[in-house]
Protein backbone atom coordinates (compact mmCIF):
# COMPACT_ATOMS: atom_id res chain seq x y z
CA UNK A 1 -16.28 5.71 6.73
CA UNK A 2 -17.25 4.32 3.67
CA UNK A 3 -18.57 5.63 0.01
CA UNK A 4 -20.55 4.21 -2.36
CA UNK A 5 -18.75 3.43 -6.17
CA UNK A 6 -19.64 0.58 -9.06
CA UNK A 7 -19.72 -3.03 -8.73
CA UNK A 8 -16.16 -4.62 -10.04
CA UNK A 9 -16.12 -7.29 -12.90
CA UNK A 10 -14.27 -10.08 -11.15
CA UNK A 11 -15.17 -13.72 -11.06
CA UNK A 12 -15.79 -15.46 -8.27
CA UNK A 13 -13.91 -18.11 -6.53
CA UNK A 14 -14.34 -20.16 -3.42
CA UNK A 15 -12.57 -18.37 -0.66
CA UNK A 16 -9.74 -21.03 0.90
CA UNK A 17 -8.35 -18.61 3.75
CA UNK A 18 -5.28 -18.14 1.48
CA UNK A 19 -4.84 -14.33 0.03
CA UNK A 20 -1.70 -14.23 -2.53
CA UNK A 21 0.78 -10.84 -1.62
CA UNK A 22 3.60 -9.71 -3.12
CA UNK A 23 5.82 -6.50 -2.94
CA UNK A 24 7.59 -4.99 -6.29
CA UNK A 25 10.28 -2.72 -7.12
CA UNK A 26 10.07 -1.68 -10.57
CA UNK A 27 13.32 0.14 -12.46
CA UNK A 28 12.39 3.42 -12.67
CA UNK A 29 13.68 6.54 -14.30
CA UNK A 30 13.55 9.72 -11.11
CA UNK A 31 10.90 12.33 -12.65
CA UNK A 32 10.36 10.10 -16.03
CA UNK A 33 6.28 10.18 -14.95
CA UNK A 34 4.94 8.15 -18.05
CA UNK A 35 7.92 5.87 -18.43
CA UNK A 36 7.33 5.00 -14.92
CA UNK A 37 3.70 4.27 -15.30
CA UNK A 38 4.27 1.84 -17.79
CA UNK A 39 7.15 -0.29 -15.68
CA UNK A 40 4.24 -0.14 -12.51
CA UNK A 41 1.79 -1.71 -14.97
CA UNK A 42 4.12 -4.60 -16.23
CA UNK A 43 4.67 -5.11 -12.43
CA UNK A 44 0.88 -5.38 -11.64
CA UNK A 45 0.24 -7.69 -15.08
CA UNK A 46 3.24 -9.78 -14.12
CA UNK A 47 1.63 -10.06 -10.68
CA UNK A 48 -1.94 -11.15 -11.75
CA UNK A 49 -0.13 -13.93 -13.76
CA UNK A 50 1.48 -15.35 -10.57
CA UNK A 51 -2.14 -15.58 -8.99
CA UNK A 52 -1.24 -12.35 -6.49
CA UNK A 53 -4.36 -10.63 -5.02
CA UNK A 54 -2.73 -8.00 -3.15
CA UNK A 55 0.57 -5.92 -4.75
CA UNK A 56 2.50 -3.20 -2.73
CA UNK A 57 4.74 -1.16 -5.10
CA UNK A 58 7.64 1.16 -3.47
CA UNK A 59 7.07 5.06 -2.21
CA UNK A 60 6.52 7.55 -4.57
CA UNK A 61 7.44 5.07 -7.29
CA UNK A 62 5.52 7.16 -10.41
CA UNK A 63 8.30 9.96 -9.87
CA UNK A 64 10.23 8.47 -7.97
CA UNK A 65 11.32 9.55 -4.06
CA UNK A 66 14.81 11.36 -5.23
CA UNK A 67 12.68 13.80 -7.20
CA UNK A 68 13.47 16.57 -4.57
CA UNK A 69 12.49 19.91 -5.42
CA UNK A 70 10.71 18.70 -8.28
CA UNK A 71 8.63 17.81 -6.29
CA UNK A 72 6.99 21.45 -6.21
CA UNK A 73 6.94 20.78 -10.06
CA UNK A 74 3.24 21.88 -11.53
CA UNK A 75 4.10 20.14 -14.43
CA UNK A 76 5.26 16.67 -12.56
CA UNK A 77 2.50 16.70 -10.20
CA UNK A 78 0.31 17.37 -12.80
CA UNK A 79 2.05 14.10 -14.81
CA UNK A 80 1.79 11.84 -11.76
CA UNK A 81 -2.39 12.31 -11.90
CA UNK A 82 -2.66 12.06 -15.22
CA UNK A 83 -0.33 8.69 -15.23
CA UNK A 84 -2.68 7.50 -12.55
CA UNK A 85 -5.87 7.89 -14.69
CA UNK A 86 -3.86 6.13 -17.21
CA UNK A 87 -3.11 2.78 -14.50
CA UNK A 88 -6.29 3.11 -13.46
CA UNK A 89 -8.06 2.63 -17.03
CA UNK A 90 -5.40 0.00 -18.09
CA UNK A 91 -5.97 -2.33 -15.05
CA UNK A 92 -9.73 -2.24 -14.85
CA UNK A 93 -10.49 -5.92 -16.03
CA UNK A 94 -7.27 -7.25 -13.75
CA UNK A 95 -8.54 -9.00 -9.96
CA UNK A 96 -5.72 -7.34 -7.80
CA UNK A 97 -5.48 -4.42 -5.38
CA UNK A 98 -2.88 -2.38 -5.95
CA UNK A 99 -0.50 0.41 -4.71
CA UNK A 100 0.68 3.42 -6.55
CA UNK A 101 3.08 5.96 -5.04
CA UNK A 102 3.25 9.45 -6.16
CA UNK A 103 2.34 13.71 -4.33
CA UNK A 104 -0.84 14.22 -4.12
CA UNK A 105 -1.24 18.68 -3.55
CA UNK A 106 -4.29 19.47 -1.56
CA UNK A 107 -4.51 23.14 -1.27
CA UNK A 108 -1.79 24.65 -0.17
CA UNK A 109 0.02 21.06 0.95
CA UNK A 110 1.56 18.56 -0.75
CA UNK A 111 0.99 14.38 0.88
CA UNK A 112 3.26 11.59 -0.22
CA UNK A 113 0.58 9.19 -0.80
CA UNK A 114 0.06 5.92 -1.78
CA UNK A 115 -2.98 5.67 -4.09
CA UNK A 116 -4.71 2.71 -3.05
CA UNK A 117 -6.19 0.72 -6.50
CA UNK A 118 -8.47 -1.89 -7.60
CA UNK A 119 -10.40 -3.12 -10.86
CA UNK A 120 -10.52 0.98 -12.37
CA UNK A 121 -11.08 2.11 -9.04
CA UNK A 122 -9.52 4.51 -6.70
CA UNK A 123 -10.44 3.19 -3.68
CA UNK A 124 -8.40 6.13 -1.65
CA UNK A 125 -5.04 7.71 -0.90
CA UNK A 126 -3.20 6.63 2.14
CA UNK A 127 -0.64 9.70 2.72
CA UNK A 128 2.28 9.22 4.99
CA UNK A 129 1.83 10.28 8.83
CA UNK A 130 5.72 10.67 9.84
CA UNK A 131 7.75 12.51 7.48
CA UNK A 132 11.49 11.66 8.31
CA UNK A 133 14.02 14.88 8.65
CA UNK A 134 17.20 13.29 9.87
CA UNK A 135 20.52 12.59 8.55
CA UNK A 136 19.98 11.83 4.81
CA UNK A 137 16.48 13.01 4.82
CA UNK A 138 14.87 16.40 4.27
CA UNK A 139 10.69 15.07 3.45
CA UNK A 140 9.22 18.39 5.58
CA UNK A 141 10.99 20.13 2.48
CA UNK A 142 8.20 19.00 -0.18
CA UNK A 143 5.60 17.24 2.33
CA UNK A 144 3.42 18.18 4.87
CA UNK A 145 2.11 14.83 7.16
CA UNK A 146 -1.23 13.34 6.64
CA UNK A 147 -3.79 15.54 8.08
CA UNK A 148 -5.19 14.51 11.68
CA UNK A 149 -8.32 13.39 9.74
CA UNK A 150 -9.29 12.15 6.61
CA UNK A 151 -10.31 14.86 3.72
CA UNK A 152 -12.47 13.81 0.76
CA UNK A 153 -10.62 14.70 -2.39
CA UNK A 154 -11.18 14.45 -6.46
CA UNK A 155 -8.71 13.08 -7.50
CA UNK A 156 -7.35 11.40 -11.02
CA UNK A 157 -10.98 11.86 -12.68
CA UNK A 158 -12.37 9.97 -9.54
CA UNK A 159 -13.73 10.88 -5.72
CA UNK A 160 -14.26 11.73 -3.84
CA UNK A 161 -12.05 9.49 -2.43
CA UNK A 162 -10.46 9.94 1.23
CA UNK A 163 -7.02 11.10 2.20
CA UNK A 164 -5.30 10.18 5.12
CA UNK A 165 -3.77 8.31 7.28
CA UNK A 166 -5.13 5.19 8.83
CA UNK A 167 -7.10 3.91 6.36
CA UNK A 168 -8.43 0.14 6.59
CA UNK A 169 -9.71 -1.27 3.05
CA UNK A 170 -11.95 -4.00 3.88
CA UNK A 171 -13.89 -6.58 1.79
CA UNK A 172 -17.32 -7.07 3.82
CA UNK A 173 -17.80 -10.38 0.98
CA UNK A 174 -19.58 -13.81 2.82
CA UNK A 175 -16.90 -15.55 3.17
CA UNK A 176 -14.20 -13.11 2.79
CA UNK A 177 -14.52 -10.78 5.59
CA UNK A 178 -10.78 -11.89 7.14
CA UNK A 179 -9.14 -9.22 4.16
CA UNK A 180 -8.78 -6.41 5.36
CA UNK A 181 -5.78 -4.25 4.41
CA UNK A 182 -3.95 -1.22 5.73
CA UNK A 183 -1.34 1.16 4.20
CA UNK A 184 1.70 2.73 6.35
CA UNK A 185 4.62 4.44 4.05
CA UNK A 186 8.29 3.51 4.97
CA UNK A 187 8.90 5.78 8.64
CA UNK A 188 5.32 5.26 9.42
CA UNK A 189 7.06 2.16 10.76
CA UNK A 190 10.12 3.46 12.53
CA UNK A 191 8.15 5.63 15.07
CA UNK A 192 7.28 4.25 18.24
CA UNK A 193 3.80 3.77 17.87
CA UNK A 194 3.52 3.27 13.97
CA UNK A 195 0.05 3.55 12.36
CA UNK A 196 -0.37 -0.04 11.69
CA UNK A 197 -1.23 -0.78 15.35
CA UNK A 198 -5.04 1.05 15.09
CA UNK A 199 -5.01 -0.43 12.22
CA UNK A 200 -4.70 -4.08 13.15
CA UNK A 201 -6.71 -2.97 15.91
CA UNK A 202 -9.60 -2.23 13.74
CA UNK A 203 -9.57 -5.28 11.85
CA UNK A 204 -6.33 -5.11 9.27
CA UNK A 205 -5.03 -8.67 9.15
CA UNK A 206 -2.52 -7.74 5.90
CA UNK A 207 0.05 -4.47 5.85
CA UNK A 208 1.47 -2.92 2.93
CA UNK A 209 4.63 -0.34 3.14
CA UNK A 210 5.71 1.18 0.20
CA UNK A 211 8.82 2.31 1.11
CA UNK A 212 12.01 4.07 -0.21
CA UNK A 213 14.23 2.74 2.53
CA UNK A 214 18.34 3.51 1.59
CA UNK A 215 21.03 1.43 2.36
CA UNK A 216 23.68 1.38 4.97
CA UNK A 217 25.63 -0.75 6.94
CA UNK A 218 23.77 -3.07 9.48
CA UNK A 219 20.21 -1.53 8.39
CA UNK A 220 18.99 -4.22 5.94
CA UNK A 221 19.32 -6.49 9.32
CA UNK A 222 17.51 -3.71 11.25
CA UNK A 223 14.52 -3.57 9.07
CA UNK A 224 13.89 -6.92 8.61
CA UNK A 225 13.26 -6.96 12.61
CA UNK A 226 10.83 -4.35 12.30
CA UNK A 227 9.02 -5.97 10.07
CA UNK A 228 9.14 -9.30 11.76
CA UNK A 229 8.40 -7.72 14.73
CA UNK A 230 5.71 -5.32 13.98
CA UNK A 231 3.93 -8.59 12.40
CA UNK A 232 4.19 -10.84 15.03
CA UNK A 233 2.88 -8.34 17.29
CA UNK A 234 -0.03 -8.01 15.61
CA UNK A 235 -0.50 -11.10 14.26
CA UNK A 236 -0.84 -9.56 10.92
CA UNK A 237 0.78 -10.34 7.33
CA UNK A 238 3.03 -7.62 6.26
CA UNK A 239 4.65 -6.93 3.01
CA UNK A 240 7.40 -4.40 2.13
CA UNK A 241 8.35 -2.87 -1.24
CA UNK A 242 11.44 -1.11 -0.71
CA UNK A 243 12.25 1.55 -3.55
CA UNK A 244 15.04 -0.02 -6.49
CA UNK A 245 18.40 1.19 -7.60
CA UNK A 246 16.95 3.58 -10.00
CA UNK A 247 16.59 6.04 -7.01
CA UNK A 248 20.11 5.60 -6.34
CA UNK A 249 21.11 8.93 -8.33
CA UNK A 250 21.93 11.50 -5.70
CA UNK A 251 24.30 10.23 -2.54
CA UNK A 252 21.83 7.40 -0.89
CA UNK A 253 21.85 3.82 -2.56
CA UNK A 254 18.53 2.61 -3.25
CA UNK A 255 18.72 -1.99 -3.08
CA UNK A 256 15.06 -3.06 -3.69
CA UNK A 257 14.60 -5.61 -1.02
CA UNK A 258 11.47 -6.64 -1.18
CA UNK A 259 9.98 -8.91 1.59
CA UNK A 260 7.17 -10.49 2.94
CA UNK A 261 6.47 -11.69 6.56
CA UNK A 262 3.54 -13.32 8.66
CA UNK A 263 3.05 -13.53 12.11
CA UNK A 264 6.68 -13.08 12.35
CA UNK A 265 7.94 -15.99 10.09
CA UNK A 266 9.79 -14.73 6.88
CA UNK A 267 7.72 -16.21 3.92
CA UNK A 268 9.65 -14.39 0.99
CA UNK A 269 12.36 -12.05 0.11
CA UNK A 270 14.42 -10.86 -2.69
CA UNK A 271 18.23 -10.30 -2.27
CA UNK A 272 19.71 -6.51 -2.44
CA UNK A 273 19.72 -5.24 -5.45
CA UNK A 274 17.98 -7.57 -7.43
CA UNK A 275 14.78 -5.70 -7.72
CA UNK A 276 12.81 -9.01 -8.02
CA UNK A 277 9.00 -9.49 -6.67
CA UNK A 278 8.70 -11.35 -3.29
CA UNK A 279 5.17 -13.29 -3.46
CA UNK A 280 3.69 -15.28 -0.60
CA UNK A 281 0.60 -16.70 0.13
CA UNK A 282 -0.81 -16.02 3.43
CA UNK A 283 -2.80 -17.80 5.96
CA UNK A 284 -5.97 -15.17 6.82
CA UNK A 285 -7.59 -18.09 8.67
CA UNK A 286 -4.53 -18.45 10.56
CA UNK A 287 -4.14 -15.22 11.50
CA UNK A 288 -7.77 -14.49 12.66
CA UNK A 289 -7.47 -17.42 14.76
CA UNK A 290 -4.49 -16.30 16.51
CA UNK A 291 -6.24 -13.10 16.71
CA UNK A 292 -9.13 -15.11 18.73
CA UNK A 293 -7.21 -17.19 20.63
CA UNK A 294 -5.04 -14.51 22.07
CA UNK A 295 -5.91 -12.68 25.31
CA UNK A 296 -4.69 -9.04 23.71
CA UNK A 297 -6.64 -5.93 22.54
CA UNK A 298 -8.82 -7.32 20.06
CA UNK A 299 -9.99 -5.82 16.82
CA UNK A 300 -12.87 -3.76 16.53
CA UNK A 301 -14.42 -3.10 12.80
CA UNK A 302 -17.07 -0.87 12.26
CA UNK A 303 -19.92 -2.73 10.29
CA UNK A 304 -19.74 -3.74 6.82
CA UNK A 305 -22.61 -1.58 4.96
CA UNK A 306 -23.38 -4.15 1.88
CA UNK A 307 -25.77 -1.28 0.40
CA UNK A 308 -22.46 0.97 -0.33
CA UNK A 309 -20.70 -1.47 -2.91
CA UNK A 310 -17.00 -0.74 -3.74
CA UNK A 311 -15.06 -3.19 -5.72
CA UNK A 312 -13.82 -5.90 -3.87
CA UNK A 313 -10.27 -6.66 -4.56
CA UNK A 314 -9.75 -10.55 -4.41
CA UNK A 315 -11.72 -12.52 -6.97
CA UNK A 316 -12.40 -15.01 -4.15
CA UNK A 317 -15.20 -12.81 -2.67
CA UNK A 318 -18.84 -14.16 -4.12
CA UNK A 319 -21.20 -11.12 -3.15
CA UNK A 320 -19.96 -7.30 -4.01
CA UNK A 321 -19.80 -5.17 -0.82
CA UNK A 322 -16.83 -3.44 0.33
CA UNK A 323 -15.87 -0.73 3.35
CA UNK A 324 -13.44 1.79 4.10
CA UNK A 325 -13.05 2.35 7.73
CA UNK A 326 -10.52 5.16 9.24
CA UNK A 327 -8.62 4.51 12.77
CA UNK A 328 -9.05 7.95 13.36
């Protein structure tokens, strides 16, 4: 799919193969909606200083993912939109895509989403596809999973935008058709078959996960595999933002790890509970070409449409076309 939106104001630089990442956990307040906005946009400033291209910020990070039945709020969902406009209009003029967590109520439903942001632009909502209700976690409470296929919403002044799961963001630039990103949220990754695998397979060479992954013993070890292994298999670059201690207010402690991996190799991570940002640069040329070399299922992206111009997201890009695709 794709949908037509203004050019972004970014300059151009020569594309080298490299794409900066990085994956934040900012201290938040749990149902402080504006407070939070404001500790997301020092994140995303701070980021663009470092040189990073692509930020992934944790799950639900505007109200934070301990908000429980407030969750059902009016008045909080309400505040997370409004905060978005808010991001929105205060990064417009910064060259970085962007994540921002927060419910998203469609109807009669309620998606944990990750809003999915660029130059003033809401380039879509990625909602999550496997809603955990084990042991410490009760999500079919407040959430229903991402519908079977995308919906066009309005959404935070803006749309319509799609919602769903699946979602590849691509940047159909000369020169900088290798960046392609996909969204999965924390358990999209845990199930067997997580959603980044049609992803990959239709062209995603980088992953972001906002997650709000708690701690206990032996799982930090545990989900550093998956992600090591879930990038190696698709010879993808994958970056985590794992939710910071500020969610640890109920009876599940929250550490911030933040890490990000390529191709299976480790390239940066923060310690438990530090809450700092991991930043990497990753090799897109490297990928693709392991992607070409290889003998398994091989990508297949649905044409770039250069008349439908969305804002591309890395400054590197020197023309101004952009895609959304959907797996689906």
């Amino acid at each position: 799919m794709s949908r037509s939106t203004r050019q972004c104001c970014v300059s151009a630089n020569k594309n080298d193969g490299f794409l900066r990442v990085a994956a934040a956990s900012p201290q938040i307040r749990v149902a402080d909606v504006e407070g939070n906005a404001e500790v997301a946009l020092a994140a995303v400033r701070a980021a663009v200083e470092r040189g990073v291209r692509a930020l992934v910020l944790p799950e639900l990070n505007l109200c934070g993912y301990t908000a429980a039945d407030l969750f059902h709020n009016r008045t909080l969902l309400h505040a997370c939109e409004a905060a978005l406009v808010h991001i929105l209009d205060e990064t417009r003029e910064l060259p970085i895509v962007f994540t921002i967590g927060l419910p998203v109520a469609v109807a009669e439903n309620i998606y944990n989403c990750a809003a999915v942001c660029c130059a003033g632009e809401l380039l879509g909502l990625t909602a999550k596809k496997y809603l955990p209700n084990y042991g410490e976690f009760y999500e079919r409470r407040w959430f229903a999973p991402a519908p079977a296929d995308p919906v066009w919403v309005e959404f935070a002044g803006q749309g319509p935008v799609p919602l769903g799961s699946g979602l590849v963001y691509r940047c159909c630039d000369e020169g900088a058709e290798d960046m392609a990103l996909g969204v999965e949220i924390c358990e999209d990754l845990w199930v067997p078959a997580p959603p980044s695998t049609e992803m990959a397979l239709a062209g995603a060479t980088v992953i972001l996960n906002p997650s709000a992954s708690d701690e206990i013993i032996g799982k930090a070890d545990y989900r550093r595999s998956l992600i090591s292994n879930q990038s190696a298999r698709l010879y993808c670059a994958y970056a985590y933002a794992d939710a910071s201690e500020g969610e640890s207010t109920t009876d599940m402690v929250f550490a911030g790890e933040n890490l990000v991996y390529e191709n299976g190799s480790k390239l940066a991570a923060t310690k438990l509970l530090t809450c700092d940002m991991a930043v990497a640069d990753v090799d897109l040329d490297r990928l693709v070409g392991e992607r070409r070399r290889s003998t398994r299922p091989k990508p297949t992206k649905p044409p770039c449409r250069p008349s439908e111009e969305l804002p591309p997201p890395w400054p590197h890009a020197s023309a101004r076309a952009s895609s959304i695709s959907t797996t689906g």
